[in-house]
Protein backbone atom coordinates (compact mmCIF):
# COMPACT_ATOMS: atom_id res chain seq x y z
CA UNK A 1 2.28 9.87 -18.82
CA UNK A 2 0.42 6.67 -19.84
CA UNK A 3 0.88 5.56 -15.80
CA UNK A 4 -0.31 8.83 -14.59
CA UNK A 5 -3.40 8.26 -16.69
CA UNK A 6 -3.67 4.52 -15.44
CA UNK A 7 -3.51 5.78 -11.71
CA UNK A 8 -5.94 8.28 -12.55
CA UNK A 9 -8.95 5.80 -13.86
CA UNK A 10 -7.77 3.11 -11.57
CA UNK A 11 -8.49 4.95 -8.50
CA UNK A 12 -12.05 5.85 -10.23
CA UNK A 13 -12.57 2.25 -11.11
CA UNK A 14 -11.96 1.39 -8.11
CA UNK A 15 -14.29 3.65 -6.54
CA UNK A 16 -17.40 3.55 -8.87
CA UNK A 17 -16.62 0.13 -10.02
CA UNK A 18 -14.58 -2.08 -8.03
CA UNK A 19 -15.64 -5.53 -9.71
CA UNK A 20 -14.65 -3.68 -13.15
CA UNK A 21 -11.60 -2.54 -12.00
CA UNK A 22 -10.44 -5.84 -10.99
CA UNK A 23 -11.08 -7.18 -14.07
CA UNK A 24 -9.33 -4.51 -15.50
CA UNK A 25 -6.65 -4.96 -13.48
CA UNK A 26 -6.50 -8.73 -14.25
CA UNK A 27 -5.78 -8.06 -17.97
CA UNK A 28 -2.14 -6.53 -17.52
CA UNK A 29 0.63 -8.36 -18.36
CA UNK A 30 3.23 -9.22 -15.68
CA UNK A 31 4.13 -7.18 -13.14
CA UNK A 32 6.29 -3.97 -14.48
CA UNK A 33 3.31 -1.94 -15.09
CA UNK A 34 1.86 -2.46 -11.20
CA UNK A 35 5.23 -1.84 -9.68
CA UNK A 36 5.82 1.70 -11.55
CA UNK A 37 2.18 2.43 -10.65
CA UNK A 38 3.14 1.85 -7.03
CA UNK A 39 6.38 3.86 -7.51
CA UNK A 40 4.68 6.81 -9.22
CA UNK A 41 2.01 6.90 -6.68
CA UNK A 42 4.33 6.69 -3.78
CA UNK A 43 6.23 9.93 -5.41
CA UNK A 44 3.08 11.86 -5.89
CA UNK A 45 1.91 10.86 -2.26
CA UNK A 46 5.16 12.53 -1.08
CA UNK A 47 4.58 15.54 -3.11
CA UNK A 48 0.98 15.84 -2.09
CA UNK A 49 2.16 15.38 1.64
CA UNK A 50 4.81 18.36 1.03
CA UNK A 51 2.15 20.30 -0.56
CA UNK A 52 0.06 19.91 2.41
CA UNK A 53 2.53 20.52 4.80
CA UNK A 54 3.24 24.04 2.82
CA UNK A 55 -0.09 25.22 2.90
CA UNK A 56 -0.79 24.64 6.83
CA UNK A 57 2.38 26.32 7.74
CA UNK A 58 2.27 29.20 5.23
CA UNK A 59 4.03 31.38 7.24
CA UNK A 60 6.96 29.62 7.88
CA UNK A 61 7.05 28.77 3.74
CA UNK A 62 10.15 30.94 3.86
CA UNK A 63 11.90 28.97 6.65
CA UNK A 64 10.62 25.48 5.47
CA UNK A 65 11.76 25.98 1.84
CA UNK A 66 15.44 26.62 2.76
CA UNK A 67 15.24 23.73 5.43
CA UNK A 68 13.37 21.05 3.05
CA UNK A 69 15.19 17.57 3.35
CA UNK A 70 13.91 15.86 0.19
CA UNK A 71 15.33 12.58 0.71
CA UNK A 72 13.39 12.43 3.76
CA UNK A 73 10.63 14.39 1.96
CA UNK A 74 10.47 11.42 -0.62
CA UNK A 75 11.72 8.47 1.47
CA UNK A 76 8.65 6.78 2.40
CA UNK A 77 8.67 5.44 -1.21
CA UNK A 78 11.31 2.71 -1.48
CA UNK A 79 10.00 0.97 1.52
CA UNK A 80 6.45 1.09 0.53
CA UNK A 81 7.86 -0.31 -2.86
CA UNK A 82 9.65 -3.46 -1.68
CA UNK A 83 7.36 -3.54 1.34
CA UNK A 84 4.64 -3.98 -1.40
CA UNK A 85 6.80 -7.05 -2.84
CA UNK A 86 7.10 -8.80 1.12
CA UNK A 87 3.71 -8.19 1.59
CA UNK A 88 2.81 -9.90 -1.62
CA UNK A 89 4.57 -13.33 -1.47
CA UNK A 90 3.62 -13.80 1.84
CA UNK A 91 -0.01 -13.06 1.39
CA UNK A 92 0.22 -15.41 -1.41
CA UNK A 93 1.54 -17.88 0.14
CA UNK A 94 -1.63 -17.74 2.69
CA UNK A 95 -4.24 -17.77 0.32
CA UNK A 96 -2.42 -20.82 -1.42
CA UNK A 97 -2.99 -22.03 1.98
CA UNK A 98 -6.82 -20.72 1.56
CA UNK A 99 -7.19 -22.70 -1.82
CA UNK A 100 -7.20 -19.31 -3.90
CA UNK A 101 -6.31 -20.02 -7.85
CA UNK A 102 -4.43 -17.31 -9.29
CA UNK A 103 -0.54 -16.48 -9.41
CA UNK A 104 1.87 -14.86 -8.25
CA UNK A 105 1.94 -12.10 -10.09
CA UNK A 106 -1.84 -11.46 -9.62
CA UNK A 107 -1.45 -11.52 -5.93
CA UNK A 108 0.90 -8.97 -6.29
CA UNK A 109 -1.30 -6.62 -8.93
CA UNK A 110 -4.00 -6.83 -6.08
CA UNK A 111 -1.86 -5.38 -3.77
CA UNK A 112 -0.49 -3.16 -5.46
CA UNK A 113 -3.61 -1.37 -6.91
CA UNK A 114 -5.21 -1.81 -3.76
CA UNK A 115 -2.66 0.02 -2.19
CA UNK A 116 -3.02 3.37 -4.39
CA UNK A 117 -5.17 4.97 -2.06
CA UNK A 118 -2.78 4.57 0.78
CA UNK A 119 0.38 5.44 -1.62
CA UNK A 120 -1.49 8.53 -2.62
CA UNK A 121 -3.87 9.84 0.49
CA UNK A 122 -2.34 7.99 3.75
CA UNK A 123 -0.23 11.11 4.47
CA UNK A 124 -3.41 13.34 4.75
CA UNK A 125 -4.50 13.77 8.33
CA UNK A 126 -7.74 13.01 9.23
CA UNK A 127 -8.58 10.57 5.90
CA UNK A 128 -5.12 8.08 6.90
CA UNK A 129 -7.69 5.67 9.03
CA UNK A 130 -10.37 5.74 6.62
CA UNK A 131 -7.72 5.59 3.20
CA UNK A 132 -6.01 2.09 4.82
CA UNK A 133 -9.78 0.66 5.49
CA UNK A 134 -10.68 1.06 2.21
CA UNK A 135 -7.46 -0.18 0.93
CA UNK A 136 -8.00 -3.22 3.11
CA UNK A 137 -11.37 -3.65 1.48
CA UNK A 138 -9.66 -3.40 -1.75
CA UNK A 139 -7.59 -6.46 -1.24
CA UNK A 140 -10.05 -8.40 0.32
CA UNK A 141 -12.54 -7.37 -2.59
CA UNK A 142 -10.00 -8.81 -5.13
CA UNK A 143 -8.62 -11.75 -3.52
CA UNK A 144 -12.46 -12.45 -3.66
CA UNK A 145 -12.83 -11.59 -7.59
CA UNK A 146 -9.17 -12.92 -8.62
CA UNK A 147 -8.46 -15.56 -6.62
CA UNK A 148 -12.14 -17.28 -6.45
CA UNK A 149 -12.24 -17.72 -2.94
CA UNK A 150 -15.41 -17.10 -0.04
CA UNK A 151 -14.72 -13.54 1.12
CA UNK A 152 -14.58 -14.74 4.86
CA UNK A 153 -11.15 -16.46 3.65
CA UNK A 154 -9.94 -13.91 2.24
CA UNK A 155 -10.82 -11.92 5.09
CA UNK A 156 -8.97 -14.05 7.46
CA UNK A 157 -6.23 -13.83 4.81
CA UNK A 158 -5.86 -10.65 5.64
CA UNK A 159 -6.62 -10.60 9.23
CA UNK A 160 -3.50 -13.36 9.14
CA UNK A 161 -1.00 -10.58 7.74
CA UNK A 162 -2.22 -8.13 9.50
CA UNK A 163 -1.22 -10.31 12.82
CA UNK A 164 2.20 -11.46 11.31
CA UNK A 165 3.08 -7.85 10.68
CA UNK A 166 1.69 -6.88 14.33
CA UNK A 167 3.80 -9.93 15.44
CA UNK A 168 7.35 -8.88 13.76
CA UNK A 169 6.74 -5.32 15.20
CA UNK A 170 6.77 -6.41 18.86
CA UNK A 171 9.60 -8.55 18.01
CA UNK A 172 11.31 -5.85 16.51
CA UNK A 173 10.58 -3.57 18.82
CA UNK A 174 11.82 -6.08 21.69
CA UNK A 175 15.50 -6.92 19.74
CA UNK A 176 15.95 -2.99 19.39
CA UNK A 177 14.92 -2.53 23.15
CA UNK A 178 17.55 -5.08 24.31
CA UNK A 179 20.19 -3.32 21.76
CA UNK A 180 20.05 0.13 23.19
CA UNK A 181 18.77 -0.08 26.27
CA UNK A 182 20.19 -3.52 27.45
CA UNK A 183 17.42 -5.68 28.45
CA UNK A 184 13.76 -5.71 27.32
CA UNK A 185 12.86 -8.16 29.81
């Protein structure tokens, strides 16, 4: 319950008070109390994704109850959890690059809080755009505040891991082609 409470004046924090939050964020110890934040919001993403998905197809409740997969329903959570952890290290490792100051461990808090929007909202059509800008701003914001750096670095940071991610997809996307289909090229 003490999470759920955490999540809940976080995500105000973050909205009326983003340099406080940061601070605020800043003050936990380690990193157990981030990662079952990001857990717990994952989960009640998924439920508020179900929930949404009842009420726009109300009349097949009946149909969709019985039929409900709820691993897939609640599967988008592990992978945002470790994807959380990749993302992380690698963006610290960039803004070590970028001269930023802080850990580890904070790089990973700013992440991680910064993501809560996106955990909780991103399944929501018509906010999912506007929830993963603001999360972006988030990061940015407290790479800025935690990590002392200009914000255009930490911009580019972020820019960078946006591009390595964009990068790995293609090549993904290329190794899988030549799997199934025999030749991407």
């Amino acid at each position: 319950m003490h999470t759920i409470k955490n999540i809940k004046k976080i995500l105000f924090d973050l909205v009326k008070h983003p340099s406080k939050a940061f601070r605020e964020i800043n003050k936990t110890q380690g990193i157990i109390e981030p990662f079952f934040l990001v857990l717990i919001a994952g989960i009640i993403g998924c439920i508020l994704s179900l929930i949404f998905k009842l009420i726009v197809n109300a009349s097949l409740l009946p149909e969709i109850l019985t039929e409900i997969n709820w691993f897939n329903t609640f599967a988008p959570v592990l992978p945002a959890v470790v994807g959380i952890i990749i993302i992380a290290i690698i963006l610290h490792i960039i803004i070590k690059i970028f001269k930023g100051e802080a850990n580890l461990a904070t790089t990973y808090k700013i992440i991680a809080f910064a993501s809560l929007p996106t955990l909780l909202f991103s399944q929501l059509p018509y906010l999912t755009d506007w929830i993963i800008y603001l999360s972006i701003f988030y990061v940015i914001f407290g790479i800025v505040k935690l990590h002392n750096i200009s914000p255009i670095r930490a911009f580019f940071s972020v820019l960078i891991i946006h591009f390595l991610y964009w990068l790995i997809q293609i090549i993904v996307g290329f190794v899988l082609m030549n799997f199934y289909v025999g030749g991407a090229v």
